[in-house]
N, C-alpha and C. Protein backbone atom coordinates (compact mmCIF):
# COMPACT_ATOMS: atom_id res chain seq x y z
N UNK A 1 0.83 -1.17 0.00
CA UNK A 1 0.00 0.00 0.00
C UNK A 1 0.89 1.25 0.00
N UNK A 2 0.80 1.84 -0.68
CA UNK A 2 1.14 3.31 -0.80
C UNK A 2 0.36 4.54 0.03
N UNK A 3 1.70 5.10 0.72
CA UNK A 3 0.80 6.28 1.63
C UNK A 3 1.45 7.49 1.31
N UNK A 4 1.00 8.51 1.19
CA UNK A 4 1.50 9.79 0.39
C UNK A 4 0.55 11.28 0.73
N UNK A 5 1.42 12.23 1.28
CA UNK A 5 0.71 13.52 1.37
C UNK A 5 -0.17 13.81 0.50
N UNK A 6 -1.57 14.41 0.72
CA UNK A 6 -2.75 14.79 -0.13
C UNK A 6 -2.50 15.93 -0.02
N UNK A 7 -2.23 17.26 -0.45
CA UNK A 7 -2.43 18.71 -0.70
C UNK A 7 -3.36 19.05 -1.62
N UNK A 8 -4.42 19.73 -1.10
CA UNK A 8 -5.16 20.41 -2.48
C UNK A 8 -5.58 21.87 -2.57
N UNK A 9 -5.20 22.25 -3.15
CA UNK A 9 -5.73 23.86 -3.06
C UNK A 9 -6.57 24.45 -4.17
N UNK A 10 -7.57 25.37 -4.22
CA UNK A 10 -8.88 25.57 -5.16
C UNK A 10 -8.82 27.31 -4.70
N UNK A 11 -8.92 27.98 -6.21
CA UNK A 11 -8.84 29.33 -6.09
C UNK A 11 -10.40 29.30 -7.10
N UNK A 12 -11.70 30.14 -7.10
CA UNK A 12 -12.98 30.18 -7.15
C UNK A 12 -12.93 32.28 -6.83
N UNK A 13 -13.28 32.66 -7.81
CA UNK A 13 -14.01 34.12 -7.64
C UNK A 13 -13.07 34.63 -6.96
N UNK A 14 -12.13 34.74 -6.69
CA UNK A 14 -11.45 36.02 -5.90
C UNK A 14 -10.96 34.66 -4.40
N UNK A 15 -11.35 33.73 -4.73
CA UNK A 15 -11.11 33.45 -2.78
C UNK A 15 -10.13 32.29 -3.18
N UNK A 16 -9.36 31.96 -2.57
CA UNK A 16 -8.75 30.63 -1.98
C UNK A 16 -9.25 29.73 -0.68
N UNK A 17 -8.09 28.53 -1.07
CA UNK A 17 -8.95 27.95 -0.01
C UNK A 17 -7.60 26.43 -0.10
N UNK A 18 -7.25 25.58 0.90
CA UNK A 18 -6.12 24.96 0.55
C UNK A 18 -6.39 23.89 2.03
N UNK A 19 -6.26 22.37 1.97
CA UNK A 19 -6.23 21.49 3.01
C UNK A 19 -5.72 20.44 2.75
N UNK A 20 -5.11 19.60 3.93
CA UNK A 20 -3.95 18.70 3.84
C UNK A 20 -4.51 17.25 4.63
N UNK A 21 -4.02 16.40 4.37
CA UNK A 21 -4.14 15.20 5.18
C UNK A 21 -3.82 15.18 6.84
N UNK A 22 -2.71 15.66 7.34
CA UNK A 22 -2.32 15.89 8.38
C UNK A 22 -1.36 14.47 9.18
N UNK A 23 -1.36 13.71 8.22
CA UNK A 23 -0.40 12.50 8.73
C UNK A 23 0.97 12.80 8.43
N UNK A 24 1.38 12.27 9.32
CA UNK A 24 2.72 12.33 9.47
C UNK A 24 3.39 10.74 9.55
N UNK A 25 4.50 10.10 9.01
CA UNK A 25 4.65 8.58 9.19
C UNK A 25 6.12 8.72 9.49
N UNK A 26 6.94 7.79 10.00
CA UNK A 26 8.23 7.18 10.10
C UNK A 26 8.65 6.42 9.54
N UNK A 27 9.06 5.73 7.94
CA UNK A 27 9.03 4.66 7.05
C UNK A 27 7.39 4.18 7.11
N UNK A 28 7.13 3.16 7.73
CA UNK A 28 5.67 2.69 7.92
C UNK A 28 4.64 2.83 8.97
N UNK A 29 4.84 3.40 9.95
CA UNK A 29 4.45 3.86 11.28
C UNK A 29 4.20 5.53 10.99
N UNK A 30 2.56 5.47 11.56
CA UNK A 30 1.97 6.57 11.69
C UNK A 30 2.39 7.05 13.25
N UNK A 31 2.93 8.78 13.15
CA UNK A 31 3.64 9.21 14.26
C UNK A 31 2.81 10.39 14.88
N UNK A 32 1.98 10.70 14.09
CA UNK A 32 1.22 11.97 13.97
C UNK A 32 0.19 11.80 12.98
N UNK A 33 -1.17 12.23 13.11
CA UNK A 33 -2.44 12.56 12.57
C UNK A 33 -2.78 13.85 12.34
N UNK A 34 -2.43 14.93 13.18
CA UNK A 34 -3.03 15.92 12.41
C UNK A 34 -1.73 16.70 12.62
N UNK A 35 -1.44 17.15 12.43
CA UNK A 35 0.33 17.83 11.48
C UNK A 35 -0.27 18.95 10.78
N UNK A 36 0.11 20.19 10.67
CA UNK A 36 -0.25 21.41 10.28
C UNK A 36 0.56 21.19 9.15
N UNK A 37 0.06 20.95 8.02
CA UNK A 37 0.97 21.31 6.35
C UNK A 37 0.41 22.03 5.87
N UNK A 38 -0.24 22.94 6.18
CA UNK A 38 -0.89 24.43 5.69
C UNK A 38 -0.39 25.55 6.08
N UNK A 39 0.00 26.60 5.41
CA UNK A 39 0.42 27.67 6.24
C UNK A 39 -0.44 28.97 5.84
N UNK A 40 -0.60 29.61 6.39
CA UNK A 40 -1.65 30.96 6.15
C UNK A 40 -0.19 31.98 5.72
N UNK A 41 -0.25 32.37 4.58
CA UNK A 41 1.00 33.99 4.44
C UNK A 41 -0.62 34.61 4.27
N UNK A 42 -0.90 35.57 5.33
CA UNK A 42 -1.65 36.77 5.57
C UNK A 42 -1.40 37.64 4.94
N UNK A 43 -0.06 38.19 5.38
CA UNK A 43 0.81 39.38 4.80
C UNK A 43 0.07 39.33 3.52
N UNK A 44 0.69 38.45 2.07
CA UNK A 44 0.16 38.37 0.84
C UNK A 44 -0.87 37.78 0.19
N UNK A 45 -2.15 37.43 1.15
CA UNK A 45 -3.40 36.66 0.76
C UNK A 45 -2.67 35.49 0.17
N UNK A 46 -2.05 35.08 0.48
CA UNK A 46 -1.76 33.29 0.17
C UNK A 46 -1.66 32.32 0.84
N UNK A 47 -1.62 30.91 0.45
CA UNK A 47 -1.39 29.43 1.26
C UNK A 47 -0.59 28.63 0.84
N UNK A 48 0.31 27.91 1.86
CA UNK A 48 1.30 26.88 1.45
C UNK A 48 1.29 25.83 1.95
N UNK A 49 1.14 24.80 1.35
CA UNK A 49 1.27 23.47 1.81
C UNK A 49 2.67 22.69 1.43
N UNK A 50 2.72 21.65 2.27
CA UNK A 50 3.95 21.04 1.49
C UNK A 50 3.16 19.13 1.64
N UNK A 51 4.60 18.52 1.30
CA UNK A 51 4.57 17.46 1.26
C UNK A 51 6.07 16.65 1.54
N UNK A 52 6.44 15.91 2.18
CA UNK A 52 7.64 15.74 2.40
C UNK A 52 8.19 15.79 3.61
N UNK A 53 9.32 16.26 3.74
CA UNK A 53 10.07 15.74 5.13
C UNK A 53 9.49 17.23 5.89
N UNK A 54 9.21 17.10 7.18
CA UNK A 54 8.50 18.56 7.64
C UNK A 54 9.80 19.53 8.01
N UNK A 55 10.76 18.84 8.77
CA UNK A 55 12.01 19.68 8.75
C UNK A 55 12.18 20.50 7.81
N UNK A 56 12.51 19.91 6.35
CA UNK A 56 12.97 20.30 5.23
C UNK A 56 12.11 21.39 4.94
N UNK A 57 10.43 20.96 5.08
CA UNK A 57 9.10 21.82 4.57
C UNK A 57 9.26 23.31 5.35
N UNK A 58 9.81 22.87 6.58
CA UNK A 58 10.02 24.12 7.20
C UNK A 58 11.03 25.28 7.17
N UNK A 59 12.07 24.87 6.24
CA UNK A 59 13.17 25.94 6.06
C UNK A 59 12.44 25.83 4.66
N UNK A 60 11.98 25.34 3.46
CA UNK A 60 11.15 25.90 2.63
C UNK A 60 10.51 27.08 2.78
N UNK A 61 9.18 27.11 3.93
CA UNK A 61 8.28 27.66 3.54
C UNK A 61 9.17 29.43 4.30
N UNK A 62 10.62 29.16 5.38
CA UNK A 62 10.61 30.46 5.18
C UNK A 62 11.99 30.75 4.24
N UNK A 63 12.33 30.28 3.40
CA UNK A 63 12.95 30.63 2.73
C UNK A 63 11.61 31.65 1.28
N UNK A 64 10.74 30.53 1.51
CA UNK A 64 9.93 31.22 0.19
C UNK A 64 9.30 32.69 0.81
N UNK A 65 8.95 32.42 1.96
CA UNK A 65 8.48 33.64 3.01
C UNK A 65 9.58 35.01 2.15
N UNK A 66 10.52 34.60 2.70
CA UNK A 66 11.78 35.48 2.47
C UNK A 66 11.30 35.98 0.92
N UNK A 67 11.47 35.25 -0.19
CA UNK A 67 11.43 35.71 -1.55
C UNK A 67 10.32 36.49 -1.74
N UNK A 68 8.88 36.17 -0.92
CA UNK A 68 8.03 36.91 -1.20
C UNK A 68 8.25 38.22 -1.30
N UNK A 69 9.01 38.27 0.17
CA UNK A 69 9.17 39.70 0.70
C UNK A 69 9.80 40.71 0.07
N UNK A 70 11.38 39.70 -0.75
CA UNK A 70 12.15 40.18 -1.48
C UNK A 70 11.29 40.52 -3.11
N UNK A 71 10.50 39.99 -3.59
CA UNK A 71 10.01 40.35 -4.71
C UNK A 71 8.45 41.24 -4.45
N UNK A 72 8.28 41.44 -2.88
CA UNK A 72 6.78 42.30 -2.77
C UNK A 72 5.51 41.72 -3.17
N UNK A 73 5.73 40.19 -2.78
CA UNK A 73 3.95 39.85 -2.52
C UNK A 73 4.16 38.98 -4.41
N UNK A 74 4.99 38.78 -5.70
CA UNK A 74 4.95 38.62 -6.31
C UNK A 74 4.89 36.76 -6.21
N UNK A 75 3.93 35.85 -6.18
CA UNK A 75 4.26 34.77 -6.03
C UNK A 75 4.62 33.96 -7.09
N UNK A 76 4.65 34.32 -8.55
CA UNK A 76 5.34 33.69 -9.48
C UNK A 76 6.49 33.62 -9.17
N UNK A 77 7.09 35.36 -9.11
CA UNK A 77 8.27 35.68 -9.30
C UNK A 77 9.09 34.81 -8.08
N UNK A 78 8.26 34.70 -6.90
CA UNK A 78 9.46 34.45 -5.45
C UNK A 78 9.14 32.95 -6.02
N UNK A 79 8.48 31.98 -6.37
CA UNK A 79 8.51 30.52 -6.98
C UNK A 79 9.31 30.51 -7.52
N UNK A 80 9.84 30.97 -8.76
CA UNK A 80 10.81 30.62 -9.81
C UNK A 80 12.28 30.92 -8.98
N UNK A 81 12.60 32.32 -8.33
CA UNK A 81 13.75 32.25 -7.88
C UNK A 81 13.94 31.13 -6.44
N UNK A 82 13.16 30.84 -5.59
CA UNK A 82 12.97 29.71 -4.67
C UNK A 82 13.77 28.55 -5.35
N UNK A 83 13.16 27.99 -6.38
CA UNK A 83 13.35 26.97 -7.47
C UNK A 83 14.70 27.06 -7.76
N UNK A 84 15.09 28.16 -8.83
CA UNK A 84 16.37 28.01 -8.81
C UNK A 84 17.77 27.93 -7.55
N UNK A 85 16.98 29.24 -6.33
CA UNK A 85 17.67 28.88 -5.40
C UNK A 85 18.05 27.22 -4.71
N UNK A 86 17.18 26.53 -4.87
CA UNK A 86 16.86 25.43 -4.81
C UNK A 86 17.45 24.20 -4.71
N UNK A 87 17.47 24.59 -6.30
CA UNK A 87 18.36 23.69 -6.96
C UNK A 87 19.95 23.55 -7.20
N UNK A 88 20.19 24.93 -7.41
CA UNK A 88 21.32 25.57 -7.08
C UNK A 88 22.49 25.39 -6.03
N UNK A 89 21.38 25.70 -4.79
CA UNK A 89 22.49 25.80 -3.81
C UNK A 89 22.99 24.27 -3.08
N UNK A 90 23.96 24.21 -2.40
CA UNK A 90 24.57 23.09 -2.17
C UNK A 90 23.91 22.12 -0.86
N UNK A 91 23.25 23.02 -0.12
CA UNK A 91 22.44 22.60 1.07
C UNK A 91 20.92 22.35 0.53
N UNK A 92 20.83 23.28 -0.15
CA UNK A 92 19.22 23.10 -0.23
C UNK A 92 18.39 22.25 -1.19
N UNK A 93 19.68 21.97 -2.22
CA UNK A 93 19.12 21.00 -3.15
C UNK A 93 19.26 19.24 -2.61
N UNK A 94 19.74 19.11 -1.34
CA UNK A 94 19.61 17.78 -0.85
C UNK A 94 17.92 17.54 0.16
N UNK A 95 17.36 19.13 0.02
CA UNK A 95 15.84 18.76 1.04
C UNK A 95 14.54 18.08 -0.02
N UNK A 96 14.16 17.56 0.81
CA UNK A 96 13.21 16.52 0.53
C UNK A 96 11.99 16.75 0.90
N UNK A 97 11.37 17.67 -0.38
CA UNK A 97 9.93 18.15 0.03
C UNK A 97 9.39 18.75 -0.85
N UNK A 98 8.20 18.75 -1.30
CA UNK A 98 7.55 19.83 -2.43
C UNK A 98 6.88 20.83 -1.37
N UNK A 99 6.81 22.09 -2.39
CA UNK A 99 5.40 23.14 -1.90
C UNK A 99 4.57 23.50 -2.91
N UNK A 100 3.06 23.89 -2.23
CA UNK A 100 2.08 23.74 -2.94
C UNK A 100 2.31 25.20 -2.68
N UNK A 101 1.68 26.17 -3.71
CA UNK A 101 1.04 27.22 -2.75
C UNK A 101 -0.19 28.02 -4.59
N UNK A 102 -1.25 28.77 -3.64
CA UNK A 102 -1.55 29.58 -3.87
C UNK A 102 -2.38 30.87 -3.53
N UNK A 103 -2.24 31.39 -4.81
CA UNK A 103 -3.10 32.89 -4.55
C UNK A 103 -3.75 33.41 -5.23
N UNK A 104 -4.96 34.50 -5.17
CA UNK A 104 -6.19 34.38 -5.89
C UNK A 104 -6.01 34.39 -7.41
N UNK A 105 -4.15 34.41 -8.20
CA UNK A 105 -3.98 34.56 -9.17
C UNK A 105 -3.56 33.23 -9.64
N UNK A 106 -2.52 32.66 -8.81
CA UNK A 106 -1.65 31.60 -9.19
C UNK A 106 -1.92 30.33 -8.37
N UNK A 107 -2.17 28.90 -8.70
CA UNK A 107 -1.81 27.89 -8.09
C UNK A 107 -0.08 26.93 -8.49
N UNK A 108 0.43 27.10 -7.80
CA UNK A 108 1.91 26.34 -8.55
C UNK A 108 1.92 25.25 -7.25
N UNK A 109 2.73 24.64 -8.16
CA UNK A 109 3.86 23.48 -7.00
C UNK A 109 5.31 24.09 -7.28
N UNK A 110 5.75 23.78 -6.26
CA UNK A 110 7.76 24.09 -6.63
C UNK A 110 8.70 23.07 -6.05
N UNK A 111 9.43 22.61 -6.56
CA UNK A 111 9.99 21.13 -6.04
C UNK A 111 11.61 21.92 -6.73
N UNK A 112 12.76 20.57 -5.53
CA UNK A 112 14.07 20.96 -5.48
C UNK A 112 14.53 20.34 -6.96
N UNK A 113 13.47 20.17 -8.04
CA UNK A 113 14.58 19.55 -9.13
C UNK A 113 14.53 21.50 -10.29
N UNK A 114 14.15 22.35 -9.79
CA UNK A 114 13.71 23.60 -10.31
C UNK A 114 12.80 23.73 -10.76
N UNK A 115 11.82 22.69 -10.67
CA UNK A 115 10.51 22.74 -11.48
C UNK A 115 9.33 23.69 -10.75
N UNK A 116 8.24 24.55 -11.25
CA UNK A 116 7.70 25.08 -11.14
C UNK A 116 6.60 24.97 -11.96
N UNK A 117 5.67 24.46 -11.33
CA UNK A 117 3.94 23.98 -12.24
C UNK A 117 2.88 24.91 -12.06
C-alpha cells in the first residue's frame, strides 16, 4: 500500500482555499495525525502546503516567506527564484519536500529539481 501527502488547493471568484491530510509517518508507522501542512501567508493573501520531510518543509516555507518579501507579494516571481535557489544551492538542493502554494492569481507546486507547475 502506498501512503502519500494529499495537498489540495482551489482558487474560485477572488477566494482561496487549501487542506492537507495531516499524517505524518516514520518509514511505515503513523507518528502523527493531524500535522499542520498548511500555512496561512496573511501578509500576501496566500497558502502553502507542502509534502515531504516537515524539517525540510520548514526551512522551505521560510525561505519562500523570504522571496516573497524580497520580490513584494509577487508569487510567481518568489517561486521561480525559490526553485532556482533550490536547486542551485549546495544545502538546499539535498531537502526533501515539495510546496504547494496559492493565490487568488496563481496555483503552482515548486519542487528541489527547479521545477515550477
Amino acid at each position: 500500500m502506498m501512503k502519500h501527502t494529499t495537498i489540495l488547493g482551489v482558487r474560485l471568484n477572488g477566494k482561496i482555499a487549501m487542506g492537507g491530510d495531516g499524517q505524518v509517518t516514520f518509514g511505515q508507522t503513523i507518528v502523527k495525525q493531524r500535522a499542520r501542512k498548511i500555512r496561512v501567508l496573511d501578509k500576501y493573501e496566500a497558502l502553502a502546503g507542502f509534502a515531504g520531510s516537515t524539517a525540510d518543509a520548514i526551512t522551505l516555507f521560510s525561505k519562500f516567506e523570504a522571496k516573497l518579501d524580497e520580490f513584494s507579494g509577487n508569487l510567481m516571481k518568489a517561486a521561480v527564484e525559490l526553485a532556482k535557489e533550490w536547486r542551485s544551492d549546495k544545502v538546499l538542493r539535498h531537502l526533501e519536500a515539495l510546496l504547494a502554494v496559492v493565490d487568488k492569481d496563481h496555483s503552482l507546486i515548486i519542487s528541489g529539481n527547479g521545477d515550477v507547475v
